[in-house]
Protein backbone atom coordinates (compact mmCIF):
# COMPACT_ATOMS: atom_id res chain seq x y z
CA UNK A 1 5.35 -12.81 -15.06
CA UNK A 2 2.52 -11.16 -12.89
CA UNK A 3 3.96 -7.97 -11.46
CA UNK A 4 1.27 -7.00 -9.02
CA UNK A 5 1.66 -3.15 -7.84
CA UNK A 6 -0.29 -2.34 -4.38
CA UNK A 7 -1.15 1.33 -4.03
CA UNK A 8 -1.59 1.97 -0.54
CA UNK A 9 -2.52 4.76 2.13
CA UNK A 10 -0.56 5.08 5.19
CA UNK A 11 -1.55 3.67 8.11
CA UNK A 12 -3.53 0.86 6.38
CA UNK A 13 -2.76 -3.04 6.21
CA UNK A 14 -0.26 -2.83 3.14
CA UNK A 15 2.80 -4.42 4.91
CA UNK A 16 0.80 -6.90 5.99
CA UNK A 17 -0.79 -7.78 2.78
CA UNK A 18 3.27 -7.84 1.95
CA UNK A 19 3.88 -10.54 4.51
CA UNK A 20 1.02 -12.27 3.14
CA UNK A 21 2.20 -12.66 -0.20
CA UNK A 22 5.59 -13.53 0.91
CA UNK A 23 4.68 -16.41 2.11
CA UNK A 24 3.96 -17.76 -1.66
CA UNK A 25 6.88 -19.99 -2.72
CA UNK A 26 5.77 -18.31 -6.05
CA UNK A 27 6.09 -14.87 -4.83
CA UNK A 28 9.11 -11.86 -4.38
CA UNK A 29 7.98 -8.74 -2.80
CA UNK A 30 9.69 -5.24 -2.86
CA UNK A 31 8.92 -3.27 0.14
CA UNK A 32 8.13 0.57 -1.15
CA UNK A 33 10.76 0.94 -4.02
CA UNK A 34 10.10 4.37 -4.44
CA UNK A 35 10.62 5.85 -0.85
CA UNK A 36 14.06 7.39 -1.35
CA UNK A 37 12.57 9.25 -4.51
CA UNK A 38 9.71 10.40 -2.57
CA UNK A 39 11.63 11.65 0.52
CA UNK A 40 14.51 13.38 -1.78
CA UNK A 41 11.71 14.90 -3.75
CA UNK A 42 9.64 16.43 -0.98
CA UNK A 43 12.22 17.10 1.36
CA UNK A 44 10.45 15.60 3.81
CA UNK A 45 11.63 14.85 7.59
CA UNK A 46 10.78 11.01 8.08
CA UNK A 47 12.44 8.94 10.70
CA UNK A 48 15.45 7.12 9.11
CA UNK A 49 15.68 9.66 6.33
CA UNK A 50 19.08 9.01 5.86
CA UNK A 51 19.52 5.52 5.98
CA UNK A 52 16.55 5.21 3.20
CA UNK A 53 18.49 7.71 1.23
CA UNK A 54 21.87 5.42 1.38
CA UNK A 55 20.06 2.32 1.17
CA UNK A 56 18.14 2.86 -1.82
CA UNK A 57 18.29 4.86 -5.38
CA UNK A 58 16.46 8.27 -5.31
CA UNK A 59 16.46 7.73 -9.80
CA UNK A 60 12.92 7.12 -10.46
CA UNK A 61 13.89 6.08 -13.98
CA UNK A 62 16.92 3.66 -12.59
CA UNK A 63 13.82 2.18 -9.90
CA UNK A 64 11.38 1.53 -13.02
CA UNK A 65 13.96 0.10 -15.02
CA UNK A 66 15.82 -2.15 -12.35
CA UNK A 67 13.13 -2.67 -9.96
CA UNK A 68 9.77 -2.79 -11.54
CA UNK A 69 10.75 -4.43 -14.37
CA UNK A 70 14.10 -6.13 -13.33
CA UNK A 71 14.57 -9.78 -13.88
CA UNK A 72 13.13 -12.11 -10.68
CA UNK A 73 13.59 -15.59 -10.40
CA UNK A 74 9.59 -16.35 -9.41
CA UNK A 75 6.69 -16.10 -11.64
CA UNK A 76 5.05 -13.30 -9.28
CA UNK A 77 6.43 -10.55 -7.99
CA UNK A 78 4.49 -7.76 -5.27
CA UNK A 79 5.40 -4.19 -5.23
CA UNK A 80 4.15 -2.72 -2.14
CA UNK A 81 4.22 1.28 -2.66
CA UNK A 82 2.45 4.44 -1.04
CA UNK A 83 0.49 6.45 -3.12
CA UNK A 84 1.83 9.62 -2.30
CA UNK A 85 5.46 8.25 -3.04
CA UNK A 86 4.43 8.50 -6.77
CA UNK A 87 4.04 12.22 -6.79
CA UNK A 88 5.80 14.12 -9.25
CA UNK A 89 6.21 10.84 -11.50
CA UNK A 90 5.51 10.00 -15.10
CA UNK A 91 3.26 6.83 -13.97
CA UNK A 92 2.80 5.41 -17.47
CA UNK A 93 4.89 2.50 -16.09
CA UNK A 94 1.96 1.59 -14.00
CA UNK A 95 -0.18 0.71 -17.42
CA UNK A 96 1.85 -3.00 -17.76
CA UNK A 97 1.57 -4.01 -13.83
CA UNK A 98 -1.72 -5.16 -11.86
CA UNK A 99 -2.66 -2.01 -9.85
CA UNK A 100 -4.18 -2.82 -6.64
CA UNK A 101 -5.41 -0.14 -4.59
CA UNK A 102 -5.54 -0.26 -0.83
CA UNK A 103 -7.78 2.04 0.95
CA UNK A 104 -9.32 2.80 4.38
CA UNK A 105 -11.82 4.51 6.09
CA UNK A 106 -10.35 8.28 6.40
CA UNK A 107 -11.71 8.80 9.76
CA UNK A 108 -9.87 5.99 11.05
CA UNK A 109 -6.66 6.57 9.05
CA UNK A 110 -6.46 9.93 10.13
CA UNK A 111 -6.69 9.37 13.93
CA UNK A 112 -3.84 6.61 13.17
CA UNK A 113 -1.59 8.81 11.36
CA UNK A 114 -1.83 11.84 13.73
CA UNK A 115 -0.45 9.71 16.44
CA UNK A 116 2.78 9.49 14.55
CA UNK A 117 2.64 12.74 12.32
CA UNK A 118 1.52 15.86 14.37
CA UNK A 119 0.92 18.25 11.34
CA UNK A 120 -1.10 15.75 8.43
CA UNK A 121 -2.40 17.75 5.20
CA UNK A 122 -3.41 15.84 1.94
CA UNK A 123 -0.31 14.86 0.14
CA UNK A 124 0.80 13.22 3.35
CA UNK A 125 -1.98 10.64 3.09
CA UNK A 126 -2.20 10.53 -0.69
CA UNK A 127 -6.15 9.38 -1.36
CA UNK A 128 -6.35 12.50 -4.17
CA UNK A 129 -3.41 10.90 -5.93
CA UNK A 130 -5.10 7.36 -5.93
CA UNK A 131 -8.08 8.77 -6.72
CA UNK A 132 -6.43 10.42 -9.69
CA UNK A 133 -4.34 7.53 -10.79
CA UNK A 134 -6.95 5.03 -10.59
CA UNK A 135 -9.19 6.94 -12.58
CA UNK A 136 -6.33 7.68 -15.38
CA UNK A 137 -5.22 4.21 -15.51
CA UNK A 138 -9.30 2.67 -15.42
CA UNK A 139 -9.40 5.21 -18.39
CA UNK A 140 -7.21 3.35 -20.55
CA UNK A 141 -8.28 0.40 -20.05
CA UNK A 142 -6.40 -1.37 -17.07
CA UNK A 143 -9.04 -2.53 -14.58
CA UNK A 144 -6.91 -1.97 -11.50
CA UNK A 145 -8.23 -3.65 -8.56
CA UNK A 146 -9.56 -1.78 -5.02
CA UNK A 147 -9.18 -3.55 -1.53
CA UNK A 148 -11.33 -2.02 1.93
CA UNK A 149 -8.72 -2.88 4.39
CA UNK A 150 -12.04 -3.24 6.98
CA UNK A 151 -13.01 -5.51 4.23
CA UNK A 152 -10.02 -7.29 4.12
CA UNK A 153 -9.73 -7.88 7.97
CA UNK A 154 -13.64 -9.73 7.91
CA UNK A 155 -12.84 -12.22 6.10
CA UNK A 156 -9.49 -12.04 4.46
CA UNK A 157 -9.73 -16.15 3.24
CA UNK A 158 -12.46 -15.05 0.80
CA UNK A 159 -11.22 -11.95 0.06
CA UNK A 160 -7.67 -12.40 -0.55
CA UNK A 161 -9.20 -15.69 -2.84
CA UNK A 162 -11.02 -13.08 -4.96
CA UNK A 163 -8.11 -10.93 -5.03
CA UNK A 164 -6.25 -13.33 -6.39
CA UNK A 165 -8.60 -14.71 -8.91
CA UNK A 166 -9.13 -11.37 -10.40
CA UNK A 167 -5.25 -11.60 -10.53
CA UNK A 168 -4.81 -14.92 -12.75
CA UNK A 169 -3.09 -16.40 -9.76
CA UNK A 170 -4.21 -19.16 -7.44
CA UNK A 171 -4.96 -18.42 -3.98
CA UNK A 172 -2.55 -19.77 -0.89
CA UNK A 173 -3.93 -20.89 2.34
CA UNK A 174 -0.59 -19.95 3.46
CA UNK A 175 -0.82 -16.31 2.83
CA UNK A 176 -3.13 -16.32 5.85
CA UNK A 177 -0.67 -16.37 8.31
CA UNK A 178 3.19 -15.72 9.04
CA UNK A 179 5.89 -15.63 12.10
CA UNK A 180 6.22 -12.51 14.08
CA UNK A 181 9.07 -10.46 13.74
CA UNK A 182 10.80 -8.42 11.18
CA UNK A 183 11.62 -9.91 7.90
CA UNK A 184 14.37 -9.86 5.35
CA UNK A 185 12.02 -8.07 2.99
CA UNK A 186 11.43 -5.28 5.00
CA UNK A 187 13.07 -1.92 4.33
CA UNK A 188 15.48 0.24 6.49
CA UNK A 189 12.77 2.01 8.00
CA UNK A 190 10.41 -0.82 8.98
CA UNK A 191 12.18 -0.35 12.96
CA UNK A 192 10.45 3.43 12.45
CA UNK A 193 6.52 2.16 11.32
CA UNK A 194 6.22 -1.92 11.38
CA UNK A 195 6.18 -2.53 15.22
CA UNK A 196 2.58 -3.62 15.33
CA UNK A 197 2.68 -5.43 12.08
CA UNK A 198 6.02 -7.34 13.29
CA UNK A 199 4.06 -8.27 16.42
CA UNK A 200 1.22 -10.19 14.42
CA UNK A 201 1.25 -13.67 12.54
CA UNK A 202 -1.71 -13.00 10.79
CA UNK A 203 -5.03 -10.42 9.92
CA UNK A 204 -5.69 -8.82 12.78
CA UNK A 205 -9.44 -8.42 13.38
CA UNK A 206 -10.73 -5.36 12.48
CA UNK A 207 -11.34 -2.04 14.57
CA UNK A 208 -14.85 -1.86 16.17
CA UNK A 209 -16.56 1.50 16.62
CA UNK A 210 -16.53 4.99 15.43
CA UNK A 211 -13.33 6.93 15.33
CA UNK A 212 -13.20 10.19 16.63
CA UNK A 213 -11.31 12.02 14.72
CA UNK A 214 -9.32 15.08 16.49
CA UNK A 215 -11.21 18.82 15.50
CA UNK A 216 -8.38 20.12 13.86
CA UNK A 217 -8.38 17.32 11.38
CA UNK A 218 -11.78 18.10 10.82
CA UNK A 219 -11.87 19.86 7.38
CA UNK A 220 -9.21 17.26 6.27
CA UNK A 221 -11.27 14.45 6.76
CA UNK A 222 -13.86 16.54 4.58
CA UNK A 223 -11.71 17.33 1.96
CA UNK A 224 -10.23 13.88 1.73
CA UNK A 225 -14.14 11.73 2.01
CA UNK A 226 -14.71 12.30 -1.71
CA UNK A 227 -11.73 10.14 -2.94
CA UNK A 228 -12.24 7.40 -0.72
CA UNK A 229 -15.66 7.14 -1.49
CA UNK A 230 -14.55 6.62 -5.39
CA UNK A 231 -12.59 4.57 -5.02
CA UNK A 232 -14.73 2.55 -2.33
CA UNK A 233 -17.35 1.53 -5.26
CA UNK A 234 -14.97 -0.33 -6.66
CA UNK A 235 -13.18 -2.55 -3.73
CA UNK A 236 -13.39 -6.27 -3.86
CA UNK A 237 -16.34 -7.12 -1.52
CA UNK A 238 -18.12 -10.20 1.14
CA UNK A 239 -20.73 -10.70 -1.49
């Protein structure tokens, strides 16, 4: 079975990249298994707190054990998470599943996420933790893979192809597009974060321009620059 493990930023293209590979008749995808962990670890103050707290276990060990490496009834399965949702955990678990990190330009993250979240700092967007991780796990040998979301969005036909190639799996002219609207996949807080995504049917073209990203997340965007650009020699390219 190819458990593939997507390690995203917030604000990025992850749940679409979700919708994508649900439509592989091949294919289950888990939509962020370890939210409740993350939000009962940090105490944080999301929308829907609650309801992701009833509607899923908060047990790292039980998600590992039941979710990662439960029993599915399709050869593939795709585990969208959020970087930061793995802080705190013992991520040797991460050494037997295809790691594929999603990242995007901070600039443009940033001015995304302060939108929604009026008072962002580090762990909230969670690039030092990739960073980290993806240098641990290339360490021991497991090649994870990196995806440019602004990559992605160019030309996601011969991207996603070379995603999946580096995957062992054959690529699905399917995955290119989907129907609008929520899906049974998503989890109890996509009503919170998924409007856009839930209005599209497919990539969306990507953003044109500069973003300007507001002064007082100035010295964030500087702190957080280094990881992307780590990571960024790595991503899948147009070449």
């Amino acid at each position: 079975m190819v458990r593939i493990h997507l390690i995203s930023g917030p604000r990025n293209i992850s749940t679409a990249l979700m919708y994508s590979f649900a439509q592989r008749s091949d294919t289950t995808v888990v939509d962020e298994p370890f939210y409740a962990y993350y939000l009962a670890h940090t105490g944080i103050r999301h929308p829907g707190r609650e309801e992701v707290l009833a509607s899923m276990s908060a047990e790292p060990r039980q998600v590992i054990e039941e979710v990662i490496f439960g029993r599915y009834a399709t050869e593939v399965v795709f585990f969208k998470n959020m970087a930061k949702h793995l802080l705190g955990l013992e991520a040797s678990f991460c050494e037997k599943l295809h790691n594929v990190f999603l990242i995007r330009d901070p600039a443009r993250l940033i001015t995304s996420f302060a939108k929604v979240v009026p008072a962002l700092n580090e762990s909230e967007i969670g690039l030092k933790h990739a960073a980290e991780l993806f240098k641990a796990l290339k360490e021991k040998g497991n090649a994870p893979l990196v995806l440019n979301s602004d990559v992605v969005l160019q030309n996601p036909a011969l991207v996603l192809g070379k995603l999946c190639a580096a995957l062992g799996i054959a690529f699905d002219e399917g995955m290119l597009s989907w129907q609008p609207g929520p899906r049974p996949e998503d989890g109890s807080w996509a009503k919170y974060w998924y409007g856009n995504v839930h209005k599209s049917s497919g990539f969306q073209a990507p953003p044109s321009g500069a973003s300007a990203v507001p002064e007082q997340y100035s010295a964030l965007l500087e702190e957080v620059e280094p990881y992307f650009t780590y990571l960024n020699q790595f991503a899948i390219t147009l070449e």
